[in-house]
ModelCIF file with pLDDT and N, C-alpha, C, O atoms, coordinates in Angstrom:
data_MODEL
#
_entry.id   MODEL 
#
_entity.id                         1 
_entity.type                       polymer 
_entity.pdbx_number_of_molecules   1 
#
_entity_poly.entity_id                      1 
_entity_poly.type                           'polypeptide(L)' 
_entity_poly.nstd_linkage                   no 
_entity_poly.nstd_monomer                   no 
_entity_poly.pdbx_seq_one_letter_code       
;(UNK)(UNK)(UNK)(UNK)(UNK)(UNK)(UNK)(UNK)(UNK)(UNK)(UNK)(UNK)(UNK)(UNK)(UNK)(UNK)
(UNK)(UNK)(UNK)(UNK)(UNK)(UNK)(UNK)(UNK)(UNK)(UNK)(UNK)(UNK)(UNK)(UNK)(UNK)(UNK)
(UNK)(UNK)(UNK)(UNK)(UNK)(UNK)
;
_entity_poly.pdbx_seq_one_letter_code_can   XXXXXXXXXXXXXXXXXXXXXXXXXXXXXXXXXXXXXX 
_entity_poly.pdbx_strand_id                 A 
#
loop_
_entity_poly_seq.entity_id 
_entity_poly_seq.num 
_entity_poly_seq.mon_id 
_entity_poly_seq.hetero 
1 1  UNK n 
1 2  UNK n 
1 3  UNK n 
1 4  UNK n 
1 5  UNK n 
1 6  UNK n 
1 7  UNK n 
1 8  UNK n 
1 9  UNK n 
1 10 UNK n 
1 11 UNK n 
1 12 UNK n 
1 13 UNK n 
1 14 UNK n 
1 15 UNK n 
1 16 UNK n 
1 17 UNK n 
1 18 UNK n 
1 19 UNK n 
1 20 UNK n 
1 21 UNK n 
1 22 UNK n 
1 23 UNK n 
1 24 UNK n 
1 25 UNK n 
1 26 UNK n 
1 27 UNK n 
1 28 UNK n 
1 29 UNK n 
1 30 UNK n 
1 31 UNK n 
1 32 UNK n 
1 33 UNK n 
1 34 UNK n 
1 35 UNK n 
1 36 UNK n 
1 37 UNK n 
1 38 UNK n 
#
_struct_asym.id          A 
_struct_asym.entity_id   1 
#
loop_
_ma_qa_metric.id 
_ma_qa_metric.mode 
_ma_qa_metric.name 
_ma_qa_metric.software_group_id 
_ma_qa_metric.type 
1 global pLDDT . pLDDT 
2 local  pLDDT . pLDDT 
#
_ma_qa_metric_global.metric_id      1 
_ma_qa_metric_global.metric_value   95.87 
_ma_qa_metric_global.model_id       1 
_ma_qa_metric_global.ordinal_id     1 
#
loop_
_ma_qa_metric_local.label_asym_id 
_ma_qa_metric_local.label_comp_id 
_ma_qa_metric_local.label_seq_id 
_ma_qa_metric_local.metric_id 
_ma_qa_metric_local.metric_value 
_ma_qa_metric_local.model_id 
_ma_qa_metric_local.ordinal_id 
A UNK 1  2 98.00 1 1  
A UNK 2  2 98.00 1 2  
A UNK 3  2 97.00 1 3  
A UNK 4  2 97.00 1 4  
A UNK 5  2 98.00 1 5  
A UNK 6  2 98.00 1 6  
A UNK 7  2 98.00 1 7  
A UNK 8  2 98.00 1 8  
A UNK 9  2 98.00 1 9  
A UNK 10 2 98.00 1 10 
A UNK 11 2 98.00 1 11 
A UNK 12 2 98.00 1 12 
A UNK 13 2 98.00 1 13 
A UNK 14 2 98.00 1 14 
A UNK 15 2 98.00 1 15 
A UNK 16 2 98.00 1 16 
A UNK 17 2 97.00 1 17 
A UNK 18 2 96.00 1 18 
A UNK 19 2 97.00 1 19 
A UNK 20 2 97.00 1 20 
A UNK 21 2 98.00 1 21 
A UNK 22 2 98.00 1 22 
A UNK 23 2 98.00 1 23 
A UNK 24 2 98.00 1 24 
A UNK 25 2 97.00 1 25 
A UNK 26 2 96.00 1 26 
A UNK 27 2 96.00 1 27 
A UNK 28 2 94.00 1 28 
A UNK 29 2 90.00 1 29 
A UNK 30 2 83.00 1 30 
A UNK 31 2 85.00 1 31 
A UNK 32 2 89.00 1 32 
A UNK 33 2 90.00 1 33 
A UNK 34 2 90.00 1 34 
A UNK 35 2 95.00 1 35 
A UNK 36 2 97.00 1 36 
A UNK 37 2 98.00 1 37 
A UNK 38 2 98.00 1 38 
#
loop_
_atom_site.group_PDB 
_atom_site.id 
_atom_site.type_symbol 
_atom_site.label_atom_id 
_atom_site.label_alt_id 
_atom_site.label_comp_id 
_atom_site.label_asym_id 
_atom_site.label_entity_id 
_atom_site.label_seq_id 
_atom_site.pdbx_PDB_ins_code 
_atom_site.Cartn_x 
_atom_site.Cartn_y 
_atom_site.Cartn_z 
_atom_site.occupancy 
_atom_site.B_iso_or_equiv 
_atom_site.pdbx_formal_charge 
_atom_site.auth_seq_id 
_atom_site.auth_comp_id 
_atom_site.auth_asym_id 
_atom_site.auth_atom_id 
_atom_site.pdbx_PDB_model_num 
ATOM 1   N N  . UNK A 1 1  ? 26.558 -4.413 -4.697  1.00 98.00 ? 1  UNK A N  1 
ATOM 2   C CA . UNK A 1 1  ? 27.206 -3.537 -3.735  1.00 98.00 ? 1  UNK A CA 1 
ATOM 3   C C  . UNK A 1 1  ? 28.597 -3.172 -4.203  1.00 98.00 ? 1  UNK A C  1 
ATOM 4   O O  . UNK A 1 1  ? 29.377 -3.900 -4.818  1.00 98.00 ? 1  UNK A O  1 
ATOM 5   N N  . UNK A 1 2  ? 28.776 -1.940 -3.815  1.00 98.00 ? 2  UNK A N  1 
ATOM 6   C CA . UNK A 1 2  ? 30.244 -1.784 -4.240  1.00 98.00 ? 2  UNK A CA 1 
ATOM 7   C C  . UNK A 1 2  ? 30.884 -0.936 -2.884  1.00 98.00 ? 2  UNK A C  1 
ATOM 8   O O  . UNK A 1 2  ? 30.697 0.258  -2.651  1.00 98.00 ? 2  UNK A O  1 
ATOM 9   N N  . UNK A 1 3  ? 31.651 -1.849 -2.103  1.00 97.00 ? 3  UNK A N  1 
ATOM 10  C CA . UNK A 1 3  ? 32.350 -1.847 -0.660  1.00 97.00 ? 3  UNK A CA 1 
ATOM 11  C C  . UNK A 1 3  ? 33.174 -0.646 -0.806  1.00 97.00 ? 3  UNK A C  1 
ATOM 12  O O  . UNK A 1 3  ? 32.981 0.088  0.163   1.00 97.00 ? 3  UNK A O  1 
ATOM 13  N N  . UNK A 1 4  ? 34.205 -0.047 -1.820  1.00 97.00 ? 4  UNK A N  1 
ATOM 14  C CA . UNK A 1 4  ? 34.923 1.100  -2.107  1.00 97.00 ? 4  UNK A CA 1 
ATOM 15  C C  . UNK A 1 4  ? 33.982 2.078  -1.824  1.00 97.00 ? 4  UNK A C  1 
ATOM 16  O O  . UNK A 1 4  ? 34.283 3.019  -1.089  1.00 97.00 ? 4  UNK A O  1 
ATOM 17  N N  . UNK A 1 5  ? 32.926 1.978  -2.297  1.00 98.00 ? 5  UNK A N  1 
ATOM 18  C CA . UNK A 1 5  ? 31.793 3.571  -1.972  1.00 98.00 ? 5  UNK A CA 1 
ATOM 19  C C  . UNK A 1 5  ? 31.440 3.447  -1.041  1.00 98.00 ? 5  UNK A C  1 
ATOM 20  O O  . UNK A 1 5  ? 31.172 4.460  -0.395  1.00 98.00 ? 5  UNK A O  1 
ATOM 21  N N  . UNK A 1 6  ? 31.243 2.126  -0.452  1.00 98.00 ? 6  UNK A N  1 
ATOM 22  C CA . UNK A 1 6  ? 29.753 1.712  0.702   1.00 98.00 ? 6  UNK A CA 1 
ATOM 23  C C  . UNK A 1 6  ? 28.273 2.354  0.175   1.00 98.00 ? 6  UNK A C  1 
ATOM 24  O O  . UNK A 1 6  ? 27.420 3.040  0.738   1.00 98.00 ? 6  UNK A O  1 
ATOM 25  N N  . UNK A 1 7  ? 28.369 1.922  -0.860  1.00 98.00 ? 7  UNK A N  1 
ATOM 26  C CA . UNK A 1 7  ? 26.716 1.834  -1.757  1.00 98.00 ? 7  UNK A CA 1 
ATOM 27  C C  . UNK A 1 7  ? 26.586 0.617  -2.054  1.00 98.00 ? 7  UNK A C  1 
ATOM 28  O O  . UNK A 1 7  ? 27.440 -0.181 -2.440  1.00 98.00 ? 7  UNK A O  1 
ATOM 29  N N  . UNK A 1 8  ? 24.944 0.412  -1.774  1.00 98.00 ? 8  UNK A N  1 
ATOM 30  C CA . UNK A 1 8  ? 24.325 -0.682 -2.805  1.00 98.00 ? 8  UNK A CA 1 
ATOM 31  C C  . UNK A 1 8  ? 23.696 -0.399 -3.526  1.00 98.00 ? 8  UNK A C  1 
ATOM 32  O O  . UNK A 1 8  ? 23.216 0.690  -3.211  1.00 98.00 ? 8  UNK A O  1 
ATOM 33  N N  . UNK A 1 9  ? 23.211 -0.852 -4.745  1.00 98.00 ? 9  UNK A N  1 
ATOM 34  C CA . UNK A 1 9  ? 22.455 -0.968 -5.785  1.00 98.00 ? 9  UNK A CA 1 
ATOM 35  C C  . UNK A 1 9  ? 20.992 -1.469 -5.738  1.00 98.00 ? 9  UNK A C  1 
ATOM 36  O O  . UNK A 1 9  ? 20.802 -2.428 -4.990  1.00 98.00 ? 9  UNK A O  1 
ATOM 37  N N  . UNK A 1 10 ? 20.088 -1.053 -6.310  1.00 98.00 ? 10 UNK A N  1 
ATOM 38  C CA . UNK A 1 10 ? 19.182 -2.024 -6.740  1.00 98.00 ? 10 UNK A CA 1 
ATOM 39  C C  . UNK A 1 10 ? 18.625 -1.243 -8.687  1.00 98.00 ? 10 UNK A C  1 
ATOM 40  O O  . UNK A 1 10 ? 18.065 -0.232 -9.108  1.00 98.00 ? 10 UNK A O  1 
ATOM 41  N N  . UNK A 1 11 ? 19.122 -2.263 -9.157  1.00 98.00 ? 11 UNK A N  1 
ATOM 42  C CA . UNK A 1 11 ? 18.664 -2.040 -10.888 1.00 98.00 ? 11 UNK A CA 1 
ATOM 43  C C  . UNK A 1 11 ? 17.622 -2.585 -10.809 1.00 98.00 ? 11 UNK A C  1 
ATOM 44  O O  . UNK A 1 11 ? 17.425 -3.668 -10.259 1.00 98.00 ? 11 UNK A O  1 
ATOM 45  N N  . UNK A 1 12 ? 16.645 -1.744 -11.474 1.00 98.00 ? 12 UNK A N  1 
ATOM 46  C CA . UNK A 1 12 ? 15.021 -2.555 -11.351 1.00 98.00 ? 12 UNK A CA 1 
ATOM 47  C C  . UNK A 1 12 ? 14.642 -2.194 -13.256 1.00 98.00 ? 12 UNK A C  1 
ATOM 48  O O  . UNK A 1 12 ? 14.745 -1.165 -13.923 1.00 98.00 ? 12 UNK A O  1 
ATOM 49  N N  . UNK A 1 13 ? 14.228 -3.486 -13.565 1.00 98.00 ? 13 UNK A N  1 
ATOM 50  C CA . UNK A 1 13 ? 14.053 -3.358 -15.110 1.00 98.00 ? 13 UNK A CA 1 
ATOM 51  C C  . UNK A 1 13 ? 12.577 -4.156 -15.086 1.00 98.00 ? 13 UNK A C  1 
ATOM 52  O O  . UNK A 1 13 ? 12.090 -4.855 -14.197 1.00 98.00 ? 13 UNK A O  1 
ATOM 53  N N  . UNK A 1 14 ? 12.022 -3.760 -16.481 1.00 98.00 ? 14 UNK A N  1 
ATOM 54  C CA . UNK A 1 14 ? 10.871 -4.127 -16.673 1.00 98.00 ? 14 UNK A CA 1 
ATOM 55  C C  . UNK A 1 14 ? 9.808  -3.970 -15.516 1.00 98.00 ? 14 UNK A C  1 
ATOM 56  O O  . UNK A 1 14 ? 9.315  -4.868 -14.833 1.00 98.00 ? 14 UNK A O  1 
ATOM 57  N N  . UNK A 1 15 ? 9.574  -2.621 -15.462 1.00 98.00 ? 15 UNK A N  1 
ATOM 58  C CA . UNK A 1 15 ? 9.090  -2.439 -13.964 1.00 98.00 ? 15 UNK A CA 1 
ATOM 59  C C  . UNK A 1 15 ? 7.792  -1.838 -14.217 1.00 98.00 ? 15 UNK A C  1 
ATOM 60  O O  . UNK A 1 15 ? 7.570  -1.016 -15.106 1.00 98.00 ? 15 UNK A O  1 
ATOM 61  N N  . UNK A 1 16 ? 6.803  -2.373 -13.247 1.00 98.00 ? 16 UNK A N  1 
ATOM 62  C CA . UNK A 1 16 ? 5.165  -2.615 -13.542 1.00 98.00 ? 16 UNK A CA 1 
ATOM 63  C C  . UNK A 1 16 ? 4.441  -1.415 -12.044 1.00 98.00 ? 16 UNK A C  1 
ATOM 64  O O  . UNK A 1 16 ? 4.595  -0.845 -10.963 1.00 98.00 ? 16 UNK A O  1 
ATOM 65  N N  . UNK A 1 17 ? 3.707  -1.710 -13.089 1.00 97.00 ? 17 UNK A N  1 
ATOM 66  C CA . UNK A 1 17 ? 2.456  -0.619 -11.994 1.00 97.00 ? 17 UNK A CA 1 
ATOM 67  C C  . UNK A 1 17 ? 2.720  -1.021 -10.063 1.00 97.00 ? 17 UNK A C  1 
ATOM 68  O O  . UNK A 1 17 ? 2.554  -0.231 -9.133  1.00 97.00 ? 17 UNK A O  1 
ATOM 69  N N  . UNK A 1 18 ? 2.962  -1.819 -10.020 1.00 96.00 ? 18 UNK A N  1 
ATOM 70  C CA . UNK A 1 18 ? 2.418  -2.795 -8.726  1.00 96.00 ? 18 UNK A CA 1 
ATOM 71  C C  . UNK A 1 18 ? 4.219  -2.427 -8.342  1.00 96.00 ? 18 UNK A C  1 
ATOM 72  O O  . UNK A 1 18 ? 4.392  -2.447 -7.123  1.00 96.00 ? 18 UNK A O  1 
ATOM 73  N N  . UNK A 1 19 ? 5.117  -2.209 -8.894  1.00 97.00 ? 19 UNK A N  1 
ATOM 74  C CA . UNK A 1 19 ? 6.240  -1.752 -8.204  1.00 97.00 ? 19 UNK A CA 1 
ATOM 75  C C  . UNK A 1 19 ? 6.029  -0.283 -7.377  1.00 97.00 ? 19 UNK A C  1 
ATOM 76  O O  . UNK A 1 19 ? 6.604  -0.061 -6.312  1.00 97.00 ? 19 UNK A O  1 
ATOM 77  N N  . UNK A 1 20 ? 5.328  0.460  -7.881  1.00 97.00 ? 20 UNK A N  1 
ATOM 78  C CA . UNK A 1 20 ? 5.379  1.631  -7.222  1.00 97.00 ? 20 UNK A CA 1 
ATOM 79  C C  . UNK A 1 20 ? 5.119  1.924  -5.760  1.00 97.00 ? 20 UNK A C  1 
ATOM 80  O O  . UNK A 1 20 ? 4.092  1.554  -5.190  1.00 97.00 ? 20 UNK A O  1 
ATOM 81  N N  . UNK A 1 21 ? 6.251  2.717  -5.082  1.00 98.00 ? 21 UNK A N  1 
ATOM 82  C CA . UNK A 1 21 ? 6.301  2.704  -3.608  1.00 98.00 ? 21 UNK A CA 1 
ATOM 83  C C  . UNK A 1 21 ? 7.587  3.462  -3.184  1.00 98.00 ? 21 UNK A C  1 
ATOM 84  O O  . UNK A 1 21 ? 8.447  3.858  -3.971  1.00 98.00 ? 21 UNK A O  1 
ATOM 85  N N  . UNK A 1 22 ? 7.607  3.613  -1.823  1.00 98.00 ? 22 UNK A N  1 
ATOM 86  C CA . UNK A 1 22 ? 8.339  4.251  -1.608  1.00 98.00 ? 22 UNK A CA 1 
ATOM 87  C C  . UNK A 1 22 ? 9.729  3.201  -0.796  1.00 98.00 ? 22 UNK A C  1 
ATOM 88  O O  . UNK A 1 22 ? 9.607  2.683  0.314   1.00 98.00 ? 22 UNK A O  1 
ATOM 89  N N  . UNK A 1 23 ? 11.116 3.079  -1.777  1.00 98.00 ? 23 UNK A N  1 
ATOM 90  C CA . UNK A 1 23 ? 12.023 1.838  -1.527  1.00 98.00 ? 23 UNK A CA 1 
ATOM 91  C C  . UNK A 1 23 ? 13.132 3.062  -0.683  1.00 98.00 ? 23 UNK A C  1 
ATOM 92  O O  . UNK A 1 23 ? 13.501 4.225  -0.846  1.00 98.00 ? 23 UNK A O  1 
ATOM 93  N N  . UNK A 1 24 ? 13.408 1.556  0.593   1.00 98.00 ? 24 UNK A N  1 
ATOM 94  C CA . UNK A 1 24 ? 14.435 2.288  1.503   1.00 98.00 ? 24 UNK A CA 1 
ATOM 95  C C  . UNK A 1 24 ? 15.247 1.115  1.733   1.00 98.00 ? 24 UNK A C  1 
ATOM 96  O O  . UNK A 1 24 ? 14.765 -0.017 1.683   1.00 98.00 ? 24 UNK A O  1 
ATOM 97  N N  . UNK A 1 25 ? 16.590 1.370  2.007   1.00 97.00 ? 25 UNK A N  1 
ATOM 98  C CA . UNK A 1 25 ? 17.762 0.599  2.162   1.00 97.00 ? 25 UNK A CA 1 
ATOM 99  C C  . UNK A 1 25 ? 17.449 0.382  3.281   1.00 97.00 ? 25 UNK A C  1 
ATOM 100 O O  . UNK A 1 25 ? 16.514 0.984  3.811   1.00 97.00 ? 25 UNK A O  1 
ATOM 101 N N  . UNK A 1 26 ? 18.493 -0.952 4.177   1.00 96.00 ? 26 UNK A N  1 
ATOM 102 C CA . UNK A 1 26 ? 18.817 -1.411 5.472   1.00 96.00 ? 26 UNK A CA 1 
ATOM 103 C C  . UNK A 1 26 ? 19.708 -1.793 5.504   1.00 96.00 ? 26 UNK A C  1 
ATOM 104 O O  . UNK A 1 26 ? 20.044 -2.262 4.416   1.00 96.00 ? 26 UNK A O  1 
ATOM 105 N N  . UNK A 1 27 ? 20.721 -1.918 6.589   1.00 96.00 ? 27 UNK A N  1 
ATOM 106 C CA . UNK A 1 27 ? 21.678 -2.775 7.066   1.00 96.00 ? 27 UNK A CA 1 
ATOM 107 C C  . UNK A 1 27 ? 21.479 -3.406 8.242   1.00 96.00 ? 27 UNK A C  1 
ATOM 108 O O  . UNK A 1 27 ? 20.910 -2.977 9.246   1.00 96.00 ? 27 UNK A O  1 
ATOM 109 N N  . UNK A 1 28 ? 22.123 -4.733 8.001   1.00 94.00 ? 28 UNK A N  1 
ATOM 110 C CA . UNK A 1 28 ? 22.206 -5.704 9.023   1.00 94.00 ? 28 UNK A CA 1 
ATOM 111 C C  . UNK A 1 28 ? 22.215 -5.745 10.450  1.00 94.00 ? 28 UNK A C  1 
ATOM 112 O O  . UNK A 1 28 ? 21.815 -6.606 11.234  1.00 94.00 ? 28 UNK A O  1 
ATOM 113 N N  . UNK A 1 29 ? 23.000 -4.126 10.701  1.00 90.00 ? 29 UNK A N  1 
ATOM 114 C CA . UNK A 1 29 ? 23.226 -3.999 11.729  1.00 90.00 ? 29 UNK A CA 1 
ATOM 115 C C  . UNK A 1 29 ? 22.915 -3.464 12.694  1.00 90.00 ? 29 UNK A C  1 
ATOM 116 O O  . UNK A 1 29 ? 23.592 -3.297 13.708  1.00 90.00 ? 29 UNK A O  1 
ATOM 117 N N  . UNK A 1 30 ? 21.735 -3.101 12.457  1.00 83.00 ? 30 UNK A N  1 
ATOM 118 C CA . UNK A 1 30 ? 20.678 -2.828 13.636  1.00 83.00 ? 30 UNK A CA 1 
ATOM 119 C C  . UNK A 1 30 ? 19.118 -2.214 12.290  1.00 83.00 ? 30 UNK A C  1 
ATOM 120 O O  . UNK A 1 30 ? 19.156 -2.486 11.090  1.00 83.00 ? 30 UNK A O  1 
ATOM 121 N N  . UNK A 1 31 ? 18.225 -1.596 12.810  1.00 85.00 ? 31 UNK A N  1 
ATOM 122 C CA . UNK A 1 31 ? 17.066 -0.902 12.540  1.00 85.00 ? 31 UNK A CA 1 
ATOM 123 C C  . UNK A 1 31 ? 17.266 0.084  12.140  1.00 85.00 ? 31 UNK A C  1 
ATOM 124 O O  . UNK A 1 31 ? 16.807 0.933  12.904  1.00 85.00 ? 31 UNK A O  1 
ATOM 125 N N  . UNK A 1 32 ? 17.857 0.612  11.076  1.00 89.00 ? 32 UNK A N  1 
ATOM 126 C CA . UNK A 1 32 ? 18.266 1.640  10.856  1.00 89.00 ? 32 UNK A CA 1 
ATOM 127 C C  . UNK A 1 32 ? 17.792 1.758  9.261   1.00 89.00 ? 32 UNK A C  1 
ATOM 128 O O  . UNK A 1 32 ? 18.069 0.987  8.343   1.00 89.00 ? 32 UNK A O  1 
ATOM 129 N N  . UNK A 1 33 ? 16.870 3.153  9.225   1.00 90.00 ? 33 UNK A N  1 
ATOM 130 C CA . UNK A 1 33 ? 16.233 3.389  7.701   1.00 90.00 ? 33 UNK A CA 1 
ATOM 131 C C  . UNK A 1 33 ? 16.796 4.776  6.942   1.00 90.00 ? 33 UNK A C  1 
ATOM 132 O O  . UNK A 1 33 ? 16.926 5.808  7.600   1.00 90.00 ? 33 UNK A O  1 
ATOM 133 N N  . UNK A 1 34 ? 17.012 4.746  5.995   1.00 90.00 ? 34 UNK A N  1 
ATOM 134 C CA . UNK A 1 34 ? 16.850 6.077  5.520   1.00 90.00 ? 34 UNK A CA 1 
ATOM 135 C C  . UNK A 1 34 ? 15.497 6.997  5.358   1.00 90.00 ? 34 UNK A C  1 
ATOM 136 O O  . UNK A 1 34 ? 14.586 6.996  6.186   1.00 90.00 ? 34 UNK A O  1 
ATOM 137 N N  . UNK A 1 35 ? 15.513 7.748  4.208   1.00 95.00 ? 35 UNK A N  1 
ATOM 138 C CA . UNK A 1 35 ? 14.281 8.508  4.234   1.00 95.00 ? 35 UNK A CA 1 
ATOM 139 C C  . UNK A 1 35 ? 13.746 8.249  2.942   1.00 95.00 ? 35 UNK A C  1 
ATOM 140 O O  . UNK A 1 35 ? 13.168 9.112  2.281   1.00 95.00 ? 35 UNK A O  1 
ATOM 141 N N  . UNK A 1 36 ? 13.973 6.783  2.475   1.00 97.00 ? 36 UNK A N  1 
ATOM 142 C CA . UNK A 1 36 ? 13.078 6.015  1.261   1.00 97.00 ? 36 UNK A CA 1 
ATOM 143 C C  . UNK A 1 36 ? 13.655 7.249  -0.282  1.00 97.00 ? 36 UNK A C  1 
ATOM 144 O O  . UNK A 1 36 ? 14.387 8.233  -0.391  1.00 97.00 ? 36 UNK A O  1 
ATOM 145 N N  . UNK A 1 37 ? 12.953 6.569  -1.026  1.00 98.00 ? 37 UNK A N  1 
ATOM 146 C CA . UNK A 1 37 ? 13.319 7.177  -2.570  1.00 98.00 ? 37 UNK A CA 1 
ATOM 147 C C  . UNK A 1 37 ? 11.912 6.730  -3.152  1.00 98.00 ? 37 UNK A C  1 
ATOM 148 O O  . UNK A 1 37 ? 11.488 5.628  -2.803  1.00 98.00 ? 37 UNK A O  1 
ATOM 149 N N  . UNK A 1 38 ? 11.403 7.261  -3.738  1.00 98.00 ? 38 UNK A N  1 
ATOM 150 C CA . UNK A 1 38 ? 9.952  7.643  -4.432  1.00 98.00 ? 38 UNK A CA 1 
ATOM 151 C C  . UNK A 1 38 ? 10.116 6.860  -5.364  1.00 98.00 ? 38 UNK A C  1 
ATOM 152 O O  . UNK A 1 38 ? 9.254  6.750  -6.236  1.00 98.00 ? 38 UNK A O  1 
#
């Protein structure tokens, strides 16, 4: 995470068939989704 932007990260390496999906952030602070990344 980097708090100056208010972004988090996720680096995904060596990445396999069985990763594929659609990944969405959360915060703590309630139920709250974005609209995922392919």
């Amino acid at each position: 995470r980097d708090n100056a932007k208010s972004t988090v990260y996720l680096q995904m390496n060596s990445l396999k068939v069985e990763d594929t999906a659609a990944y969405y952030c959360k915060t703590s602070t309630g139920a709250y989704w974005g609209q995922g990344t392919q």
